[in-house]
PDB file of N, CA and C in Angstrom:
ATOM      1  N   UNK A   1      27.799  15.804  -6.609  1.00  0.00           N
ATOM      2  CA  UNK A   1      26.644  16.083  -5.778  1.00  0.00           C
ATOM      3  C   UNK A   1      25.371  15.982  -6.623  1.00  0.00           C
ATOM      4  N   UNK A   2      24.467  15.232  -6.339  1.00  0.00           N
ATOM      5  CA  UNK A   2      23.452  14.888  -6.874  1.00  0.00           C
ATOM      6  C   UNK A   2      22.231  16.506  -6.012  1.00  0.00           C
ATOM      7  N   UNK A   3      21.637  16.923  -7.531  1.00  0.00           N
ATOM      8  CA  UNK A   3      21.092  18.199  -7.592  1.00  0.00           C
ATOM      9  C   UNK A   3      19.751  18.236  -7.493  1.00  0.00           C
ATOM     10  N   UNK A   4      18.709  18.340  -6.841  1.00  0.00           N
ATOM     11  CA  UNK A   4      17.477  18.499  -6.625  1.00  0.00           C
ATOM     12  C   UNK A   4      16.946  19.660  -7.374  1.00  0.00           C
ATOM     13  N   UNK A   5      15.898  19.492  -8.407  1.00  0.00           N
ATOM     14  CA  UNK A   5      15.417  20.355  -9.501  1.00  0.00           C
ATOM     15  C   UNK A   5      14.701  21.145  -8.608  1.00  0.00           C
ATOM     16  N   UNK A   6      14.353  22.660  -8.608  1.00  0.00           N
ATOM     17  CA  UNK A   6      13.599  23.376  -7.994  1.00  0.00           C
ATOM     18  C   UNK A   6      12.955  23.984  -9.227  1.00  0.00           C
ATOM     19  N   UNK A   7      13.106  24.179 -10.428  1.00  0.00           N
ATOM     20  CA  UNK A   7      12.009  24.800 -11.161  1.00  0.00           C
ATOM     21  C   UNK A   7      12.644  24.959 -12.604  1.00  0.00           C
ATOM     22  N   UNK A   8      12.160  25.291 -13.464  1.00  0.00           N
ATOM     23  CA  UNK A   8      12.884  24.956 -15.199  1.00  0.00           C
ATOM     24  C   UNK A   8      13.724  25.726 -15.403  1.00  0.00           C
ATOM     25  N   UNK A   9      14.079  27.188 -14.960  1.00  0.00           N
ATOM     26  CA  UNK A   9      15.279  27.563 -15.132  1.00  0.00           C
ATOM     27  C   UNK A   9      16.210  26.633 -14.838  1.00  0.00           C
ATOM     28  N   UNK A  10      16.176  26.532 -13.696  1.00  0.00           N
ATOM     29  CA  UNK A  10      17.714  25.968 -13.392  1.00  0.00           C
ATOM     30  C   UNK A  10      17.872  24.244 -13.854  1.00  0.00           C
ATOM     31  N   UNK A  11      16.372  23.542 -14.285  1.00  0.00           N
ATOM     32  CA  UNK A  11      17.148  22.613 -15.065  1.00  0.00           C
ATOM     33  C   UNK A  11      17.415  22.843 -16.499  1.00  0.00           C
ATOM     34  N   UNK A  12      16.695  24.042 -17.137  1.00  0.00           N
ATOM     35  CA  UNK A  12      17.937  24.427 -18.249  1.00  0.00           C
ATOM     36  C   UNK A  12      19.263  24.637 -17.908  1.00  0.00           C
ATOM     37  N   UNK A  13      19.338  25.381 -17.047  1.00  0.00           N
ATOM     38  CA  UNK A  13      20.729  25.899 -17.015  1.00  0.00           C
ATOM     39  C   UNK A  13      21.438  24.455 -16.631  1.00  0.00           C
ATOM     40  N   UNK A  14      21.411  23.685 -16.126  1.00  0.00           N
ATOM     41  CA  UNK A  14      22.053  22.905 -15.773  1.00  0.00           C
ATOM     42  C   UNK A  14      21.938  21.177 -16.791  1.00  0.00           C
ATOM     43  N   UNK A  15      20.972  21.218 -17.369  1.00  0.00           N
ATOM     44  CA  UNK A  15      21.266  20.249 -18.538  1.00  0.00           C
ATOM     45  C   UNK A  15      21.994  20.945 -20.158  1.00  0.00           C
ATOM     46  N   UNK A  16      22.617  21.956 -19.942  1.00  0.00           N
ATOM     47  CA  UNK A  16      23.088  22.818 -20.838  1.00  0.00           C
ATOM     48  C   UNK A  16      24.836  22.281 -21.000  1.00  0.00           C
ATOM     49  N   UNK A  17      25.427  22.123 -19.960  1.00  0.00           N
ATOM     50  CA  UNK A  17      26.803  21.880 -20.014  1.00  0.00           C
ATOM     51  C   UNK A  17      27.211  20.239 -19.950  1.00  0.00           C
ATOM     52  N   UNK A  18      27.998  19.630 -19.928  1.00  0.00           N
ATOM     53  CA  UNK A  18      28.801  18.338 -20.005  1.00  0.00           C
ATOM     54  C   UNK A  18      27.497  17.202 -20.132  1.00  0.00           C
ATOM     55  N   UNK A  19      27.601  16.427 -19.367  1.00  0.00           N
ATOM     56  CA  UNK A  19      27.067  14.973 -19.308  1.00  0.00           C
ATOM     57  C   UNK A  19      26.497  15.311 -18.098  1.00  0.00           C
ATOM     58  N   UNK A  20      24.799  15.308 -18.256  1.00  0.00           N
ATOM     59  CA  UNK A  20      24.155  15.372 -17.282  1.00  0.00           C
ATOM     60  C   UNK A  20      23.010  14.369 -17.276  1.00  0.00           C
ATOM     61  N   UNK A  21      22.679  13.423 -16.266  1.00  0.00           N
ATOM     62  CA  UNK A  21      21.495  12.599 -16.219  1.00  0.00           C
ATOM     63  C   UNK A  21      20.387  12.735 -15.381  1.00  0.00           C
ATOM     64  N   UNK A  22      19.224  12.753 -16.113  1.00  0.00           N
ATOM     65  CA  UNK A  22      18.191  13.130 -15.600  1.00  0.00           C
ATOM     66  C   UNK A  22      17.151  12.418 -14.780  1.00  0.00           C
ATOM     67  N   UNK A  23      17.429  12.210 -13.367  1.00  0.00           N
ATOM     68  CA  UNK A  23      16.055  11.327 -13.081  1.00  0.00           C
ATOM     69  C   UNK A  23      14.825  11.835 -12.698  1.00  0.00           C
ATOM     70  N   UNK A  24      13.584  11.333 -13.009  1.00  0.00           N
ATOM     71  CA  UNK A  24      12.528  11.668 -13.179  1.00  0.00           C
ATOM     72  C   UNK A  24      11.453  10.931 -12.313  1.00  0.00           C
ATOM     73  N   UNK A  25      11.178  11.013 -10.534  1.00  0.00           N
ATOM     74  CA  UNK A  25      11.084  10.329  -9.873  1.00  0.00           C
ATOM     75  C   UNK A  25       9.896  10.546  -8.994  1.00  0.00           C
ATOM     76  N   UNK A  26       9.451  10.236  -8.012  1.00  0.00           N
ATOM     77  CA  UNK A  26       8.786  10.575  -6.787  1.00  0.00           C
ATOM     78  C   UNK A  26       8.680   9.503  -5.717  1.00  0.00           C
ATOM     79  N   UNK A  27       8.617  10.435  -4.434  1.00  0.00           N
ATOM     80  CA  UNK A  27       9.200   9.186  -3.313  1.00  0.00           C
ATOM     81  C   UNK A  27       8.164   7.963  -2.642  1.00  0.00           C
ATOM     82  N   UNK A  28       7.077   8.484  -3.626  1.00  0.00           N
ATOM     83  CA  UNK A  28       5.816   6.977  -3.592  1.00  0.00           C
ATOM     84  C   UNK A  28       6.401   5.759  -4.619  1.00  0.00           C
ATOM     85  N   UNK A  29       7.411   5.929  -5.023  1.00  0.00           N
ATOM     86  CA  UNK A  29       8.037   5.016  -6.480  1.00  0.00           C
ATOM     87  C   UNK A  29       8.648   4.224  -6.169  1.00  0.00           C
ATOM     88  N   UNK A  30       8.474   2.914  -5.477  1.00  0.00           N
ATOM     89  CA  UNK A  30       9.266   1.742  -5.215  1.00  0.00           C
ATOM     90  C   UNK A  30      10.764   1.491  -6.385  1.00  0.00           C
ATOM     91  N   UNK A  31      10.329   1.294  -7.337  1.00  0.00           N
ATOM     92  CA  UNK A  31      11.120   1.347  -8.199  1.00  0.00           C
ATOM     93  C   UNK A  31      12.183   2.715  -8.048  1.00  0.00           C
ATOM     94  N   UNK A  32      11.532   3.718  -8.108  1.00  0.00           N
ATOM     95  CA  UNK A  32      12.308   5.160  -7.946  1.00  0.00           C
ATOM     96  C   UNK A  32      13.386   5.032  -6.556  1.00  0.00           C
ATOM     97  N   UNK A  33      12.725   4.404  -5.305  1.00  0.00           N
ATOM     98  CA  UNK A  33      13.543   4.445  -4.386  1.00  0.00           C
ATOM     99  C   UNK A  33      14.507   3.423  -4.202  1.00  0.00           C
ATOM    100  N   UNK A  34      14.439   1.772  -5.231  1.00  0.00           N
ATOM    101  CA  UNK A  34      15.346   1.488  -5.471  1.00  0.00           C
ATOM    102  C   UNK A  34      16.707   1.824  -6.210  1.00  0.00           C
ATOM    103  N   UNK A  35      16.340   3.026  -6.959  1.00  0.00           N
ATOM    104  CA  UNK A  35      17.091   3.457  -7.757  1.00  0.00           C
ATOM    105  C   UNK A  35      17.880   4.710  -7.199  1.00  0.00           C
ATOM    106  N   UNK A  36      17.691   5.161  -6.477  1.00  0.00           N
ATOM    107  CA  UNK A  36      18.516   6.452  -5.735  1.00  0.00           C
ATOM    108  C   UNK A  36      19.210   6.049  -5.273  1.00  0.00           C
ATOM    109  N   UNK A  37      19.670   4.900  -4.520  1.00  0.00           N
ATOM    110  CA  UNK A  37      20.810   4.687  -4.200  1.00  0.00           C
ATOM    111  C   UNK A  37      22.031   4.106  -4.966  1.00  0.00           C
ATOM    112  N   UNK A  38      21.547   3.751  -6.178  1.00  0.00           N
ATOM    113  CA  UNK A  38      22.262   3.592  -7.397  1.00  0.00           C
ATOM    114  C   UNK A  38      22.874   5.075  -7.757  1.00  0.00           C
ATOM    115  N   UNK A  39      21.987   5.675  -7.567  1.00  0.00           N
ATOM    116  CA  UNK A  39      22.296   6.995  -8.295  1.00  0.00           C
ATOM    117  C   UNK A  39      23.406   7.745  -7.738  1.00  0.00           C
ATOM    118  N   UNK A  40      23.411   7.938  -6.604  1.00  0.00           N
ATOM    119  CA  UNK A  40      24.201   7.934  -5.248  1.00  0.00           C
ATOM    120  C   UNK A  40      25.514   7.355  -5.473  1.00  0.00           C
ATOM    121  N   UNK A  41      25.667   5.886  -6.003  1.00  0.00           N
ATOM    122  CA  UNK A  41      26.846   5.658  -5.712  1.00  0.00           C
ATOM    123  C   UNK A  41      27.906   6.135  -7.183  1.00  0.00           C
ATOM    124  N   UNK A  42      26.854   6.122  -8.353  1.00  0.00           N
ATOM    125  CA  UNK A  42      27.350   6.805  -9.156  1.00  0.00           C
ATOM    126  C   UNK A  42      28.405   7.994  -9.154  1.00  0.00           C
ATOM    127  N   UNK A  43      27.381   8.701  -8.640  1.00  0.00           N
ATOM    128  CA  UNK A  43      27.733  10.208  -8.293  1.00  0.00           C
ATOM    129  C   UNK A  43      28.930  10.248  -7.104  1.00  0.00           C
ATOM    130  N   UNK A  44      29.111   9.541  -6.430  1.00  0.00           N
ATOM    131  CA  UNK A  44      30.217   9.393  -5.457  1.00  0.00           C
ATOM    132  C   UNK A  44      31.191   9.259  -6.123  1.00  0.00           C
ATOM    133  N   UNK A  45      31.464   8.043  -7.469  1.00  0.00           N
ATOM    134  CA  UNK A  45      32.561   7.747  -7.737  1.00  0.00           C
ATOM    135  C   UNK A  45      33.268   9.149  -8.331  1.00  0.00           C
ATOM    136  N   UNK A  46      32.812   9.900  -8.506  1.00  0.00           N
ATOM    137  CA  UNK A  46      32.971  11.132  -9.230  1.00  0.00           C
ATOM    138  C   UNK A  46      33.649  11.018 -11.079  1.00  0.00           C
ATOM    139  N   UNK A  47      32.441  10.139 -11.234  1.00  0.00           N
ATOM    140  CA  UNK A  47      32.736  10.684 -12.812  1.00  0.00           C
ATOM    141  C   UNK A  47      32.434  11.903 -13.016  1.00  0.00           C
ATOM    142  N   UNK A  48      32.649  11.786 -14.228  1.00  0.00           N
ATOM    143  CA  UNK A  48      32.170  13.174 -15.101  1.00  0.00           C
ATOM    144  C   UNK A  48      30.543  12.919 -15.790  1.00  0.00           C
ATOM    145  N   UNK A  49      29.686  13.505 -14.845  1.00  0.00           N
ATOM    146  CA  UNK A  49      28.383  13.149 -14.566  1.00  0.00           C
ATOM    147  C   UNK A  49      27.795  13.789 -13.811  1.00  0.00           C
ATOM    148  N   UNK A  50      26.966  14.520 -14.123  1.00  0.00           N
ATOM    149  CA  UNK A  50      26.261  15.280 -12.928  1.00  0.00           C
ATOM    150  C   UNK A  50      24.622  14.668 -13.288  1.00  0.00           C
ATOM    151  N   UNK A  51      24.268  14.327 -11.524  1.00  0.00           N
ATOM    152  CA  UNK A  51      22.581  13.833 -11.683  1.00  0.00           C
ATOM    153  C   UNK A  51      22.188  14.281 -11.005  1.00  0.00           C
ATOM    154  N   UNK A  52      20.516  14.815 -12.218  1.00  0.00           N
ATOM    155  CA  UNK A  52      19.799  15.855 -11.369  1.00  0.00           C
ATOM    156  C   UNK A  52      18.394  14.601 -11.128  1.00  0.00           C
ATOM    157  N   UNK A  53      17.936  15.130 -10.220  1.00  0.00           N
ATOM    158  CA  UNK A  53      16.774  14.446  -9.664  1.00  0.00           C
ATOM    159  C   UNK A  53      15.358  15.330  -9.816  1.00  0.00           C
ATOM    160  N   UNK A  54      14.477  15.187 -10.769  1.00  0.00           N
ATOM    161  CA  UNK A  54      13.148  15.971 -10.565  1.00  0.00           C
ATOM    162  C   UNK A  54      11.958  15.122  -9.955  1.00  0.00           C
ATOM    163  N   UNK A  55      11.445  15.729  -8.866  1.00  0.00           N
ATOM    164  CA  UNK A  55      10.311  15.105  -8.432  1.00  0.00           C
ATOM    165  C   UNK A  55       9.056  15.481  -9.211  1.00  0.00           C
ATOM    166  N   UNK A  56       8.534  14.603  -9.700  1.00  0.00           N
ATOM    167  CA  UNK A  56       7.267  14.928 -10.768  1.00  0.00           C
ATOM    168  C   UNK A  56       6.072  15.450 -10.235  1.00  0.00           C
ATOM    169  N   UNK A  57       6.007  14.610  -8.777  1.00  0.00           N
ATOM    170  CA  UNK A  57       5.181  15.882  -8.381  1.00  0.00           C
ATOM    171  C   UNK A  57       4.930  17.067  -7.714  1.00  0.00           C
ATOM    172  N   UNK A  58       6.100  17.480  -7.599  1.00  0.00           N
ATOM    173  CA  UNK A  58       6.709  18.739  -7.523  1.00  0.00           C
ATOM    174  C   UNK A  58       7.003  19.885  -8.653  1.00  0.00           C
ATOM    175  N   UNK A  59       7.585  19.069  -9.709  1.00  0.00           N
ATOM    176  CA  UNK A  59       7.940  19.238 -10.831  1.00  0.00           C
ATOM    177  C   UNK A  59       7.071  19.255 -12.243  1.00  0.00           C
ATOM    178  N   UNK A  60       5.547  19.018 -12.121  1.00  0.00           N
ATOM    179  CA  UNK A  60       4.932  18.692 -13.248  1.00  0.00           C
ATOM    180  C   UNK A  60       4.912  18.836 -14.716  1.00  0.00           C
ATOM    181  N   UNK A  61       5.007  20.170 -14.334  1.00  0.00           N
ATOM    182  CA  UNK A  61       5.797  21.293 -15.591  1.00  0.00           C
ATOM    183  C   UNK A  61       6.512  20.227 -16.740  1.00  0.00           C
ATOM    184  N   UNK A  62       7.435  20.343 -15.758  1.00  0.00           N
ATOM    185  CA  UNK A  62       8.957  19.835 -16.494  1.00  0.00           C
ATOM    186  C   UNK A  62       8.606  17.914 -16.876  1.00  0.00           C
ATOM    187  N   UNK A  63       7.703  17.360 -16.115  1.00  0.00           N
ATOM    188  CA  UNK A  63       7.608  16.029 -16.314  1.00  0.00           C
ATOM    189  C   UNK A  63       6.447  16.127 -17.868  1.00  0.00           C
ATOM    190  N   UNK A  64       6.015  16.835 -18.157  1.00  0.00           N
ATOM    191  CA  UNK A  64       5.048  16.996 -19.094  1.00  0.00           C
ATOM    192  C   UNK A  64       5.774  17.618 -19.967  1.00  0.00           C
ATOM    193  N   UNK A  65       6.436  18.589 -20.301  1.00  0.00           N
ATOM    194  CA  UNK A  65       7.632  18.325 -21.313  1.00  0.00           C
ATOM    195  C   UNK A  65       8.179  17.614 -21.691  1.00  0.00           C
ATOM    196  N   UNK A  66       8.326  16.494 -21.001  1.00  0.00           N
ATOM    197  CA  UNK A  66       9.856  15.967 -21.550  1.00  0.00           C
ATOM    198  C   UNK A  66       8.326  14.317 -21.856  1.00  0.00           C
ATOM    199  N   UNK A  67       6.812  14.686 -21.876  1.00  0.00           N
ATOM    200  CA  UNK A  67       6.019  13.647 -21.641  1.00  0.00           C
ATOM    201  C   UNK A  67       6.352  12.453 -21.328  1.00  0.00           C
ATOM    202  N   UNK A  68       6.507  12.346 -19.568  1.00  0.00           N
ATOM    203  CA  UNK A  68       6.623  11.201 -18.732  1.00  0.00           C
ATOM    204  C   UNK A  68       5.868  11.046 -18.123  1.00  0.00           C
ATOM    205  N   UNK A  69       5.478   9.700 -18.600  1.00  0.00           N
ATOM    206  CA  UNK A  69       4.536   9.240 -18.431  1.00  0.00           C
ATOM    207  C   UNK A  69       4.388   8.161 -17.147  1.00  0.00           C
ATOM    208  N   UNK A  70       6.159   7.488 -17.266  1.00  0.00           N
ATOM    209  CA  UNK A  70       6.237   6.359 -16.434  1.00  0.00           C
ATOM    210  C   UNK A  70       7.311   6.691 -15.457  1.00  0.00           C
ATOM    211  N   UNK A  71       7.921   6.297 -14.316  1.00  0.00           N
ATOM    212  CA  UNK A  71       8.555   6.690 -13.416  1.00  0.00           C
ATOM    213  C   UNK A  71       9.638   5.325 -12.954  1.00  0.00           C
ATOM    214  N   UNK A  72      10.526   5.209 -12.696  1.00  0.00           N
ATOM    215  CA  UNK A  72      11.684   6.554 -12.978  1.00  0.00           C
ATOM    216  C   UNK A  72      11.477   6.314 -14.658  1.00  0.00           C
ATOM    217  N   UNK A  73      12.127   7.595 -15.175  1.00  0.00           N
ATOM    218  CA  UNK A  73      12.193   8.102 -16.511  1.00  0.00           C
ATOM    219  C   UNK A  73      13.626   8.430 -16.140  1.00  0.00           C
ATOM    220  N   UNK A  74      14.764   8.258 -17.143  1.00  0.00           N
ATOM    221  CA  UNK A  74      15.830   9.136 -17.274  1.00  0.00           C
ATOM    222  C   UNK A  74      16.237   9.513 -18.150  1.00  0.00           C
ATOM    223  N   UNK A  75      16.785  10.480 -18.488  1.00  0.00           N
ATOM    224  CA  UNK A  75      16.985  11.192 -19.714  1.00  0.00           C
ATOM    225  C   UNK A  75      18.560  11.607 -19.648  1.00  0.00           C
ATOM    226  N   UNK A  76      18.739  11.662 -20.708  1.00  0.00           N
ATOM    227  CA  UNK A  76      20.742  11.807 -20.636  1.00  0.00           C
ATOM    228  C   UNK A  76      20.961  12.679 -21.715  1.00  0.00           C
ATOM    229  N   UNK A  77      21.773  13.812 -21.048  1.00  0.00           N
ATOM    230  CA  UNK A  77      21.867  14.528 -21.669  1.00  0.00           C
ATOM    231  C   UNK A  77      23.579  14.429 -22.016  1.00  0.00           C
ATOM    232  N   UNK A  78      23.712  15.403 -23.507  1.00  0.00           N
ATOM    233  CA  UNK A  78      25.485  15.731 -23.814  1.00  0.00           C
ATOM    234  C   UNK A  78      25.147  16.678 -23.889  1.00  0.00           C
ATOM    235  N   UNK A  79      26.468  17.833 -23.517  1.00  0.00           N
ATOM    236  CA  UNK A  79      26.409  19.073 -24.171  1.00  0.00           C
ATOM    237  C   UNK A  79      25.145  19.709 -24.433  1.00  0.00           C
ATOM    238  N   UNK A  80      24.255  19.255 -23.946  1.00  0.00           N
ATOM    239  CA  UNK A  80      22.706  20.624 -23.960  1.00  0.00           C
ATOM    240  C   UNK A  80      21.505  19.543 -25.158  1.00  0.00           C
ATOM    241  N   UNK A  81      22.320  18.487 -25.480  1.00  0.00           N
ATOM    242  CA  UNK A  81      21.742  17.544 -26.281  1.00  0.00           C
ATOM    243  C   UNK A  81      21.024  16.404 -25.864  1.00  0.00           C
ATOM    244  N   UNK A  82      19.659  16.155 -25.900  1.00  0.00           N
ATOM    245  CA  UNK A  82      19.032  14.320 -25.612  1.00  0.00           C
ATOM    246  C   UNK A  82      19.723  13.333 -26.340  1.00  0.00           C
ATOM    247  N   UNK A  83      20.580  12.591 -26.142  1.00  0.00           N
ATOM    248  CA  UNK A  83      21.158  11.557 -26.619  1.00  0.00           C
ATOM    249  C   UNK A  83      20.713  10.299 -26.032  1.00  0.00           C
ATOM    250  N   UNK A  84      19.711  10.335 -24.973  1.00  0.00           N
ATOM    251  CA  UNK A  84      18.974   8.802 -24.518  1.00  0.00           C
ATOM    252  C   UNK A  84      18.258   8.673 -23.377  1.00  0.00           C
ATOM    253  N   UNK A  85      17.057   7.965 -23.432  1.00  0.00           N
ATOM    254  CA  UNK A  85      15.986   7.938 -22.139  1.00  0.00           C
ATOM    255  C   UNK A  85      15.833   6.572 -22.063  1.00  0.00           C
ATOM    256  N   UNK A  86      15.500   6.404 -21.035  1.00  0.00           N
ATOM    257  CA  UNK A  86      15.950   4.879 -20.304  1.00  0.00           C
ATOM    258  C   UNK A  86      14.306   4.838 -19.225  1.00  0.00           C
ATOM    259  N   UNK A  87      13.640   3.445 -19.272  1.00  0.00           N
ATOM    260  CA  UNK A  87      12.277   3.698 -18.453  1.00  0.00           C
ATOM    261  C   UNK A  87      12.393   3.060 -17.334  1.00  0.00           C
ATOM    262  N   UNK A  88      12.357   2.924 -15.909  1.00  0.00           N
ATOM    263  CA  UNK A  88      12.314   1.667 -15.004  1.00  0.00           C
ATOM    264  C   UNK A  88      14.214   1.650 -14.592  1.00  0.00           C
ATOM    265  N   UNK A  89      13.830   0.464 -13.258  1.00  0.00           N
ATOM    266  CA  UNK A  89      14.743   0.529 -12.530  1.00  0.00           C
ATOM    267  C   UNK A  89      16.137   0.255 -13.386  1.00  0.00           C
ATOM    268  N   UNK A  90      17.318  -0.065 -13.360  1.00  0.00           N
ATOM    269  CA  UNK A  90      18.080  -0.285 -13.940  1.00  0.00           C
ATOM    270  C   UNK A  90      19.478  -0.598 -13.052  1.00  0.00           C
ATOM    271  N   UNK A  91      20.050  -1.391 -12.911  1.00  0.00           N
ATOM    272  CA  UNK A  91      21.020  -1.848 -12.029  1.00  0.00           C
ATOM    273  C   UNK A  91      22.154  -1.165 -12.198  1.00  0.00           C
ATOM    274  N   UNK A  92      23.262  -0.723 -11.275  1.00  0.00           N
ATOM    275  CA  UNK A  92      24.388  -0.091 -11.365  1.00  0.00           C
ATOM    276  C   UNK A  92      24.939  -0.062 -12.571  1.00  0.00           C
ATOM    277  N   UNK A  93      25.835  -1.082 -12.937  1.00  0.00           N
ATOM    278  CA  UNK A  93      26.394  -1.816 -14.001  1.00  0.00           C
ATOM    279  C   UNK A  93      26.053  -1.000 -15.571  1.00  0.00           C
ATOM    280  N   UNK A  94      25.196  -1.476 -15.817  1.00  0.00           N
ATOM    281  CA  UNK A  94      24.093  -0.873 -17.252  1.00  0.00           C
ATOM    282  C   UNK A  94      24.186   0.357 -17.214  1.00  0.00           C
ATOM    283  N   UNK A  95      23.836   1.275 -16.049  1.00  0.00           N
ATOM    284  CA  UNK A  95      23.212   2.586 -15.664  1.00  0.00           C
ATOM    285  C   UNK A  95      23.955   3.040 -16.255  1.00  0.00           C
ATOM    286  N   UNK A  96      25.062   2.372 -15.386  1.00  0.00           N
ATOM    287  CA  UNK A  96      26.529   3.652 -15.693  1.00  0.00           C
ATOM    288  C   UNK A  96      27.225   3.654 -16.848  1.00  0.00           C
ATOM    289  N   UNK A  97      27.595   2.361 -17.616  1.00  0.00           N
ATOM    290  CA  UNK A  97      28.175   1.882 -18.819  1.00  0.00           C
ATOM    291  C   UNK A  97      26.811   2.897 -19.840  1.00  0.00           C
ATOM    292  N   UNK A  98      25.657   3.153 -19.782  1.00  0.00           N
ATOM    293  CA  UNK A  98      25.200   3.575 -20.319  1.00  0.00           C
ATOM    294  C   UNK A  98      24.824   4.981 -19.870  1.00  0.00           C
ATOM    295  N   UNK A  99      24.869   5.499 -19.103  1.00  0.00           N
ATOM    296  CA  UNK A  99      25.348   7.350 -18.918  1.00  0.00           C
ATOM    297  C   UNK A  99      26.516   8.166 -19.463  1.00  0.00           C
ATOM    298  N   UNK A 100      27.580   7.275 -19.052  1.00  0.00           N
ATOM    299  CA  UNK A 100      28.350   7.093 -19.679  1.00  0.00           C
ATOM    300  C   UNK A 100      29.486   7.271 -20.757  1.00  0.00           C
ATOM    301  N   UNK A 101      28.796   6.567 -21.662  1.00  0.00           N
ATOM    302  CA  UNK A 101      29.231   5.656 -22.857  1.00  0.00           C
ATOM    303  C   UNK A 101      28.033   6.011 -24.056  1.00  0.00           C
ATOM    304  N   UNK A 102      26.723   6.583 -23.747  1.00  0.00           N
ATOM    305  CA  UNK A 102      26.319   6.550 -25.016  1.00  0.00           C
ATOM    306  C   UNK A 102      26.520   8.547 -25.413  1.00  0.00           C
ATOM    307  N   UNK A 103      26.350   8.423 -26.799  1.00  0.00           N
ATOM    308  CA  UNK A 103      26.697   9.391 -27.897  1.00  0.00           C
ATOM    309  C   UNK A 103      26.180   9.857 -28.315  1.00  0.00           C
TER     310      UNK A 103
END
């Protein structure tokens, strides 16, 4: 189930455990709205992957932390760790081999 950020607690708490990917979006984002349904099918297949979705401008806070600048932004987390940010749309294929797969 793909997780809608409501405020920085809970995306600490929740980029804290396994393999979590972060998208960093808003629904004026052509690019962003090509990409949710990628995200979507990800999350269906049920890897071991949980994706959270922050709307930036909802979210500002948290988009200025992590300084994003450009949209979508994703960020991938291990174990409570940044192990990789990725800028712009990105096709199934890549996304996932690289959510994934990187270390």
């Amino acid at each position: 189930m793909i997780v809608h950020v409501e405020n920085a607690k809970q995306f600490d708490d929740l980029t804290k455990q396994g393999r979590v990917l972060v998208d960093f979006w808003a629904p004026w984002c052509g690019p962003c709205r090509m990409l949710g349904p990628v995200l979507e099918q990800i999350d269906a297949e049920g890897k071991e992957l949980t994706v959270l979705k922050v709307n930036v401008d909802e979210q500002g806070e948290l988009a200025a932390r992590f300084s994003v600048y450009s949209i979508p932004t994703m960020i991938l987390y291990n174990e409570g760790k940044i192990v990789g940010t990725k800028v712009g749309y990105i096709p199934k294929g890549p996304l996932e081999a690289w959510a994934l797969n990187t270390k």
